[in-house]
Protein backbone atom coordinates (compact mmCIF):
# COMPACT_ATOMS: atom_id res chain seq x y z
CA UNK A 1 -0.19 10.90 -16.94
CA UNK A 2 -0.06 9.16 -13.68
CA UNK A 3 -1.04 5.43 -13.33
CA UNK A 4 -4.18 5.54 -10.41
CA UNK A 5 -4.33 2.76 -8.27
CA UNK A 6 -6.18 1.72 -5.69
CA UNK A 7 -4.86 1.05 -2.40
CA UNK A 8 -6.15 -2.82 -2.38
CA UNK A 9 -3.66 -3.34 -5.07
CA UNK A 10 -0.68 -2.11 -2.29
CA UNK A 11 -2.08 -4.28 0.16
CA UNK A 12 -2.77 -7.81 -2.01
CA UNK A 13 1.01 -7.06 -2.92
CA UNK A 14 2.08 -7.15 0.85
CA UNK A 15 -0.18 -10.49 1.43
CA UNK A 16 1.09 -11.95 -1.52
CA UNK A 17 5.15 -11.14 -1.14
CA UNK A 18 6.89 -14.90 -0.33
CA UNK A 19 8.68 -13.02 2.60
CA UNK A 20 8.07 -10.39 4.94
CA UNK A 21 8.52 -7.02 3.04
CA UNK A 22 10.48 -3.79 4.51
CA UNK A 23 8.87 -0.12 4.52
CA UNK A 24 11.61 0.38 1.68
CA UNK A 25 10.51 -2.95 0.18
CA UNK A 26 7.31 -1.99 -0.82
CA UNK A 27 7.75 1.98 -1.84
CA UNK A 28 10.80 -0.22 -4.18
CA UNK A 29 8.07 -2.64 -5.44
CA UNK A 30 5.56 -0.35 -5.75
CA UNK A 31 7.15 1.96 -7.67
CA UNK A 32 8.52 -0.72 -10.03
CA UNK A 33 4.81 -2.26 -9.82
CA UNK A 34 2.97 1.03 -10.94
CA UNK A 35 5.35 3.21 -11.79
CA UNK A 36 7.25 6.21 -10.04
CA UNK A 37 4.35 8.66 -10.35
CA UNK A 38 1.46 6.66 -9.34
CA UNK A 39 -1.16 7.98 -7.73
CA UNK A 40 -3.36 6.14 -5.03
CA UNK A 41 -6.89 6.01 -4.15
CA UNK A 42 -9.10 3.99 -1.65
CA UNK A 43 -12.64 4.56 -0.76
CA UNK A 44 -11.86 7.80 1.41
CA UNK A 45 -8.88 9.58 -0.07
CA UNK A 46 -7.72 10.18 -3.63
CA UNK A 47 -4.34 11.63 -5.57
CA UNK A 48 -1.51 10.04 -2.55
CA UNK A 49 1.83 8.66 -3.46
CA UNK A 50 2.75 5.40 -2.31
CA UNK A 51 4.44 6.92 1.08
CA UNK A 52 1.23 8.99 1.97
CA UNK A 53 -0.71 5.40 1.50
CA UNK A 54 1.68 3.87 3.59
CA UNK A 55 0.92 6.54 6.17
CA UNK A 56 -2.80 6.45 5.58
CA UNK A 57 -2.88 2.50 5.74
CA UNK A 58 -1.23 2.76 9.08
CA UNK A 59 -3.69 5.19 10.25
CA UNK A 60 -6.51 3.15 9.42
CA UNK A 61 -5.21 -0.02 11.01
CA UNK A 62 -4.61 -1.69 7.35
CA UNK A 63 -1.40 -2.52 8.04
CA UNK A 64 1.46 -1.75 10.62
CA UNK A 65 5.07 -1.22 10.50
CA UNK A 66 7.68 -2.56 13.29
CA UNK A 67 11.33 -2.67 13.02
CA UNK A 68 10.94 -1.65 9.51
CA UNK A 69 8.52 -4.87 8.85
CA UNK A 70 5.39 -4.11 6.98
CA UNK A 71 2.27 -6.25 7.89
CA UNK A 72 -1.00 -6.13 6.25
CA UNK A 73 -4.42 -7.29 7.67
CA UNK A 74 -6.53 -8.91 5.12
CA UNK A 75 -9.57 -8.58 8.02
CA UNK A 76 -9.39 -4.99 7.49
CA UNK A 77 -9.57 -4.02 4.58
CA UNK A 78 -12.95 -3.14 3.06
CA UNK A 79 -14.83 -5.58 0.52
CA UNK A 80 -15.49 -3.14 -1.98
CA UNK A 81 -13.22 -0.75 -4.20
């Protein structure tokens, strides 16, 4: 049974990392986080992998990704899960 997970958990990972962490990075620590088949949630969409989060956090301004560098914005994210 997949492990669900909610998409703050991603994102405190990214804030938290000591270094800046790649696209590949965080699918890699992600999946060794919460396990290959993971599913994530946040407070508008349900039952994504880790690289449809990574899509939908870009969408929604949560984080961004240039020249492979992932940066998260602890502004935007919601305050409730």
């Amino acid at each position: 049974m997949p492990n669900d997970v909610h998409g703050h958990a991603v994102l405190e990972m990214i804030l938290d990392a000591p270094a800046p962490m790649t696209r590949h990075g965080v699918l890699s620590a992600a999946k060794a986080r919460f396990g290959a088949e993971a599913r994530y949630y946040t407070c508008s969409a349900a039952a994504m992998t880790i690289e449809d989060l990574l899509e939908f956090l870009v969408a929604r301004r949560k984080i961004t990704i240039a020249d492979d560098v992932v940066t998260a914005y602890r502004e935007r994210m919601c305050s409730h899960e």
